[in-house]
Structure formats: structure tokens, C-alpha cells
Protein backbone atom coordinates (compact mmCIF):
# COMPACT_ATOMS: atom_id res chain seq x y z
CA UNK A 1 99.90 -88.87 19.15
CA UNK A 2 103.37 -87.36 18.67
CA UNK A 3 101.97 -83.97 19.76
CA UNK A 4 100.65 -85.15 22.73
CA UNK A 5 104.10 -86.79 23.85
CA UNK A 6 105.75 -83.50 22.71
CA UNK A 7 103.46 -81.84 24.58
CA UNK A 8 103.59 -83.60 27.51
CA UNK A 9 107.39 -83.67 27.47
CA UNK A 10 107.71 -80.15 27.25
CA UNK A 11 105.99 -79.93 30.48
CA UNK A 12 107.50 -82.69 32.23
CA UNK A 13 110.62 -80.68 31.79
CA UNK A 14 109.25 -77.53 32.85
CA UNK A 15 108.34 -78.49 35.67
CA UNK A 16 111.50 -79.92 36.81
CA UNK A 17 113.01 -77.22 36.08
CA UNK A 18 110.54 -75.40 38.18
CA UNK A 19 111.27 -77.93 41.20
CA UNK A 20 115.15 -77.48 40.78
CA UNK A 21 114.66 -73.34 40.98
CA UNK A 22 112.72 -73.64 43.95
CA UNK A 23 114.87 -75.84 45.17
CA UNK A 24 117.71 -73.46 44.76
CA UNK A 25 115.52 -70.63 45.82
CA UNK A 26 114.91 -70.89 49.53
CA UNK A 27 114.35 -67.47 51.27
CA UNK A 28 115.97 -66.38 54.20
CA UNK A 29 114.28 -64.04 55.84
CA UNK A 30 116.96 -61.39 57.94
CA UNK A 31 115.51 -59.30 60.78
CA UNK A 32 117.42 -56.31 62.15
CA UNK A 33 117.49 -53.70 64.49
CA UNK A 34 114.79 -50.58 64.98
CA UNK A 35 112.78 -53.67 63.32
CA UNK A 36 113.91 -53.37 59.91
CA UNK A 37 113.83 -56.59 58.26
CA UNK A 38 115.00 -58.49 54.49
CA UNK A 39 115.05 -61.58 52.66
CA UNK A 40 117.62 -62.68 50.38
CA UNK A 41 117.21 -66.03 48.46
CA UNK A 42 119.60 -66.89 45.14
CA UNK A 43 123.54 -68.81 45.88
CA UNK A 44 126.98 -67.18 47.19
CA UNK A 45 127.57 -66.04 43.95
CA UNK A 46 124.44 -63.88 42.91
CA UNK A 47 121.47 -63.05 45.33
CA UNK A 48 117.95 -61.54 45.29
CA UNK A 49 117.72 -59.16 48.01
CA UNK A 50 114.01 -58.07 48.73
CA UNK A 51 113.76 -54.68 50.67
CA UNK A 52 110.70 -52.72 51.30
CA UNK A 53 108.54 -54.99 49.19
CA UNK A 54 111.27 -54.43 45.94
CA UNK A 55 113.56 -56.79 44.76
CA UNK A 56 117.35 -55.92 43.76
CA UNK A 57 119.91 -58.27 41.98
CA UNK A 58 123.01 -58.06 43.88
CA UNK A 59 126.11 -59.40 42.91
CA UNK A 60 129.21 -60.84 44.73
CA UNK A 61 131.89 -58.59 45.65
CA UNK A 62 135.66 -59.01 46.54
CA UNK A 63 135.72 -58.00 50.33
CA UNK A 64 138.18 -58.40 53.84
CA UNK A 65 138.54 -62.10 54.92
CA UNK A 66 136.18 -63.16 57.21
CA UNK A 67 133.33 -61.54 55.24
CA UNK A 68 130.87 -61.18 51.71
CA UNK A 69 129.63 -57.97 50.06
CA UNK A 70 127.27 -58.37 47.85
CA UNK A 71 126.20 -55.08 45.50
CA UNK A 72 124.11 -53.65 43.00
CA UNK A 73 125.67 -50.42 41.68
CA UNK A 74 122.48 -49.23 39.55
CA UNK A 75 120.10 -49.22 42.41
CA UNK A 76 123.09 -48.51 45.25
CA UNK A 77 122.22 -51.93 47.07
CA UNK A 78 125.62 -52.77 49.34
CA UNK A 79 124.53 -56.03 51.87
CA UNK A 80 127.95 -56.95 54.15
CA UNK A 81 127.35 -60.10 55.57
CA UNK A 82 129.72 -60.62 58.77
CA UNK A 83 129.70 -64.13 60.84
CA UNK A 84 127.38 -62.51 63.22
CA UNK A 85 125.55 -60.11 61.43
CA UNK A 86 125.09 -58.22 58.48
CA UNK A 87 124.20 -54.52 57.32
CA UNK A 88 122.42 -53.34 54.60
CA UNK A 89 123.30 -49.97 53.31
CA UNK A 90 122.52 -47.64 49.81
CA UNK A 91 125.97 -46.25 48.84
CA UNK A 92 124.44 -44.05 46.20
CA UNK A 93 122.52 -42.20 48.60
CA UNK A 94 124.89 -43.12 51.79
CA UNK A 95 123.08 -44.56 54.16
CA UNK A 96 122.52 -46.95 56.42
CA UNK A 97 119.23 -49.21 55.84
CA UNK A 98 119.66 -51.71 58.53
CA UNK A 99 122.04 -52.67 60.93
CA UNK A 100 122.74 -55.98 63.41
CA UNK A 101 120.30 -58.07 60.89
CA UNK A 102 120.32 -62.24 61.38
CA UNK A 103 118.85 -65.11 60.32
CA UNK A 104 117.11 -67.75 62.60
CA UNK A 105 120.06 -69.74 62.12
CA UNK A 106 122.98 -66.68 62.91
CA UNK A 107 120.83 -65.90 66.41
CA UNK A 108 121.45 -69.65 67.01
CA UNK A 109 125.21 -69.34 66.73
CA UNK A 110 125.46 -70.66 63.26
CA UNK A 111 127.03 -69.33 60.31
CA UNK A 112 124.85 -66.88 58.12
CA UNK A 113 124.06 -69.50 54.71
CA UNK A 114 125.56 -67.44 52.23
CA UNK A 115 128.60 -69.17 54.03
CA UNK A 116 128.07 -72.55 53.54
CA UNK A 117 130.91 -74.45 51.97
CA UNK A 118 132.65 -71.11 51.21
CA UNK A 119 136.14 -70.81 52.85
CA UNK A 120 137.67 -70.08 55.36
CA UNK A 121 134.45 -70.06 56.83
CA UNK A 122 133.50 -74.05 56.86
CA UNK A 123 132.01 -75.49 59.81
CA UNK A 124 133.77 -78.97 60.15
């Protein structure tokens, strides 16, 4: 009996978990010019950015005001994320992998996600 409540515990909780990572884990899909196109999913802080059916870890950058940079040195990975577009480049090779890439949401006028609740960039 106590293994079975173990048991079923144990899943319970995985499978919360489960619900909470999805949760967290929405994709946004970007699509850019010469139609190129991205998704990134993760939170401001740390994102997975999947190119050409790979996906990269990137991590948050210090950048200019008014915009995030996001980077994985080991595979060259550099996403700049403006309010009305981003680019997607590979520094260790340096080039340019996509340019003028949105969301649904940033061709709507809105604020690219990766924004949201991050100053100054706050929609009130």
C-alpha cells in the first residue's frame, strides 16, 4: 500500500512539474526576411533558440537601452532583439543569419515577449 502511494506521488509531482515547464515553455515562432525563420521559447533571462532544426542555449547579455542580446559563445549564436525586430547572427563565423525577423505579435505593433515586464520597455 505505501508503495503504491509513493508511487503514485512521485508521479503526481512529475507531472506538475511537467505542466509548470510547459507552461513556461511557450514557443514563439520568429519569421524573417529572404524567408528565414526561428523559434525561441525559455524566459528573459535564458532562451532556447531553435535554428535550422538545432537548438542553442543562449544566454542574456548586457546590451544599449532600448534592446536584449542574447548569446551563446561556444556555438557563436548572437540574437539582438530590437522593439521592432530582431537579427540573428553567428559571430564566430561573422555573419548574418537573418535579418527584420518578428513575431505575430511585433507585426501587430506589440512589443517582442522577451520584453514583457522588463524595463524601460513596459507597456502601461
Amino acid at each position: 500500500m505505501k508503495k503504491n502511494l509513493l508511487t503514485t506521488s512521485v508521479v503526481l509531482a512529475s507531472l506538475c512539474a511537467a505542466a509548470n515547464v510547459s507552461a513556461d515553455e511557450e514557443a514563439f515562432t520568429w519569421t524573417c526576411s529572404e524567408s528565414k525563420q526561428f523559434k525561441t521559447s525559455g524566459t528573459a533571462e535564458k532562451i532556447r533558440l531553435t535554428w535550422e532544426s538545432r537548438t542553442y542555449q543562449l544566454d542574456r547579455q548586457t546590451s544599449l537601452p532600448g534592446s536584449l542580446r542574447y548569446k551563446n559563445t561556444d556555438s557563436g549564436h548572437d540574437l539582438v532583439v530590437l522593439g521592432n525586430k530582431a537579427m540573428l547572427f553567428n559571430i564566430k563565423a561573422g555573419i548574418r543569419l537573418a535579418d527584420f525577423c518578428q513575431t505575430a505579435d511585433m507585426k501587430a505593433g506589440k512589443l517582442p515577449h522577451l520584453f514583457a515586464g522588463a524595463e524601460p520597455f513596459s507597456q502601461n
